[in-house]
C-alpha atoms as a PDB file:
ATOM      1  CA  UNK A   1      11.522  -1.941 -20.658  1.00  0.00           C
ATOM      2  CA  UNK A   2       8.265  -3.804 -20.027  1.00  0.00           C
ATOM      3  CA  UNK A   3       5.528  -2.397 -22.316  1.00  0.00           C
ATOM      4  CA  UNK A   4       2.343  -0.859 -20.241  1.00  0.00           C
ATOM      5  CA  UNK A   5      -0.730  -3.147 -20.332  1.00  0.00           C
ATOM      6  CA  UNK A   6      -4.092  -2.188 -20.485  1.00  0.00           C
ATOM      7  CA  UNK A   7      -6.591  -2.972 -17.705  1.00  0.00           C
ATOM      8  CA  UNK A   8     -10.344  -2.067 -17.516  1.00  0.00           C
ATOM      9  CA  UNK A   9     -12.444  -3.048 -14.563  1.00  0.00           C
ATOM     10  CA  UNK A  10     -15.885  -2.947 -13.339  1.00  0.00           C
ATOM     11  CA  UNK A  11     -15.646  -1.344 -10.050  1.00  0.00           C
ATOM     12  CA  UNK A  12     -19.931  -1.276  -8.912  1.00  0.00           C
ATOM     13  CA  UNK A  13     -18.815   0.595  -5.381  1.00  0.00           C
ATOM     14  CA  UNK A  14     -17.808   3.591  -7.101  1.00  0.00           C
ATOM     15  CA  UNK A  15     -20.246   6.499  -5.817  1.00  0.00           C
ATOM     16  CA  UNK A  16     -18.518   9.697  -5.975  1.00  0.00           C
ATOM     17  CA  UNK A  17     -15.650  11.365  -7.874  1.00  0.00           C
ATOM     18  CA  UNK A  18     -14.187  12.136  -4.249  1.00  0.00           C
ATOM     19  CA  UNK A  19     -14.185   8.053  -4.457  1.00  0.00           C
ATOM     20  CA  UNK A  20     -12.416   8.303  -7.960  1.00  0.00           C
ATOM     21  CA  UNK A  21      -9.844  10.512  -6.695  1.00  0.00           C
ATOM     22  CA  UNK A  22      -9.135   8.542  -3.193  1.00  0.00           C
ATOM     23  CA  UNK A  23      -8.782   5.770  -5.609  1.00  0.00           C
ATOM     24  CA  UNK A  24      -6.888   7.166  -8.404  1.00  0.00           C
ATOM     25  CA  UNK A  25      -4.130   8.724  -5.807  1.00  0.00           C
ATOM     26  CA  UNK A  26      -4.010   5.524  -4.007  1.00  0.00           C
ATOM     27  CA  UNK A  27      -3.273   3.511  -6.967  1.00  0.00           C
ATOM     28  CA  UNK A  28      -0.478   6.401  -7.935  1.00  0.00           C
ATOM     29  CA  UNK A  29       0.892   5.829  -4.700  1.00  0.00           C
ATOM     30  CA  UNK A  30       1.899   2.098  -5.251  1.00  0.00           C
ATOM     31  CA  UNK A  31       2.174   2.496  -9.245  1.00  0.00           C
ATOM     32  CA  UNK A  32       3.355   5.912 -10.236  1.00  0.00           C
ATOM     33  CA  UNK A  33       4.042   6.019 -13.620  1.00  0.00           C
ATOM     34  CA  UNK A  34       0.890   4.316 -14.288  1.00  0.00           C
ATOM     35  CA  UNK A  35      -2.268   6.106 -15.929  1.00  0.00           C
ATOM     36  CA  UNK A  36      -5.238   5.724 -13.781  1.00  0.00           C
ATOM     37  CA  UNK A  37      -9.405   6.993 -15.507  1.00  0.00           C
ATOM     38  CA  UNK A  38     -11.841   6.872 -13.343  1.00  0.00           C
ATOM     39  CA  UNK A  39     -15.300   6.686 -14.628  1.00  0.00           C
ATOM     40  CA  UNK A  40     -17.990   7.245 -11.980  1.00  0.00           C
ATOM     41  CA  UNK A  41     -21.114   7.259 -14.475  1.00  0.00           C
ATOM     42  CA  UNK A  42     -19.622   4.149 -15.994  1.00  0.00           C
ATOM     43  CA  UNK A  43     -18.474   2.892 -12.837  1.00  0.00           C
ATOM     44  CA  UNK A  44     -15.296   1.426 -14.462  1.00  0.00           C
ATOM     45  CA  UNK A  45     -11.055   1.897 -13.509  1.00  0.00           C
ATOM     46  CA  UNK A  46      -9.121   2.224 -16.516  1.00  0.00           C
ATOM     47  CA  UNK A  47      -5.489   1.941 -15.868  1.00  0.00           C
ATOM     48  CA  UNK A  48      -2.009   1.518 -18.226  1.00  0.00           C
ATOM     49  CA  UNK A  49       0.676  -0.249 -16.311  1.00  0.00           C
ATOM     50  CA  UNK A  50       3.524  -2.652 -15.754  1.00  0.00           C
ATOM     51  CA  UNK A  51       1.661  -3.995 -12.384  1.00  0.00           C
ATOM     52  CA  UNK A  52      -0.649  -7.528 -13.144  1.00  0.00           C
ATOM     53  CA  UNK A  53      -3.944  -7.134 -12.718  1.00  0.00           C
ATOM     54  CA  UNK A  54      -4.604  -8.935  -9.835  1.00  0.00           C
ATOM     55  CA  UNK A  55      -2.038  -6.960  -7.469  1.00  0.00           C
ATOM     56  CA  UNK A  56      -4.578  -3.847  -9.078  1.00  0.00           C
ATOM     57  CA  UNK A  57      -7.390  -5.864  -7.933  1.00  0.00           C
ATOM     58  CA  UNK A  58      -6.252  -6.174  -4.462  1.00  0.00           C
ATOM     59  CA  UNK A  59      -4.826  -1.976  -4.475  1.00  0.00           C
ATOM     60  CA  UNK A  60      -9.068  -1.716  -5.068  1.00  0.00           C
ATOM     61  CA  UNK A  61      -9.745  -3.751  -2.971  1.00  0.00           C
ATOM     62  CA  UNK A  62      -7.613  -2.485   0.055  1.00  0.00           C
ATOM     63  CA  UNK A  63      -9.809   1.086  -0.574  1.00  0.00           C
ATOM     64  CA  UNK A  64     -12.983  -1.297   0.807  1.00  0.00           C
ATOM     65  CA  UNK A  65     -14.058  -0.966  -3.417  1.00  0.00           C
ATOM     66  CA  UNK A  66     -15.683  -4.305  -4.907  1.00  0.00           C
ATOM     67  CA  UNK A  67     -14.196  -5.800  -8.590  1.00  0.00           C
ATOM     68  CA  UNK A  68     -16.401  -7.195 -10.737  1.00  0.00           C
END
C-alpha cells in the first residue's frame, strides 16, 4: 500500500468555515480515506493522501477556490 503524502496549500479564497466544510466534504467525496484541515485564519488546506497534488489542486479549484 502506497504511503499517504503530506500536502499543505495556500488557499487565499478561503472566507468562511461554511467554505472549509464545502471544501473539506468535497475533497472527501473524491478522496475518502484522506485527512482533510482546514484553516480559515491561516487560510491554508492541509491534507494526507495517496492523490498527487495537482489532481488536489484542480478538486480546489473546481469549488471556484484560488491555490497559491
Amino acid at each position: 500500500m502506497a504511503s499517504k503524502m503530506k500536502i499543505q496549500l495556500q488557499v487565499p479564497s478561503i472566507a468562511s468555515q461554511d467554505s472549509a466544510d464545502n471544501l473539506t466534504q468535497q475533497i472527501k467525496t473524491h478522496e475518502p480515506n484522506s485527512k482533510v484541515e482546514v484553516n480559515v485564519e491561516k487560510k491554508t488546506v492541509t491534507i494526507e493522501t495517496d492523490a498527487s497534488e495537482e489532481s488536489i489542486k484542480q478538486m480546489i479549484e473546481s469549488q471556484g477556490h484560488t491555490v497559491k
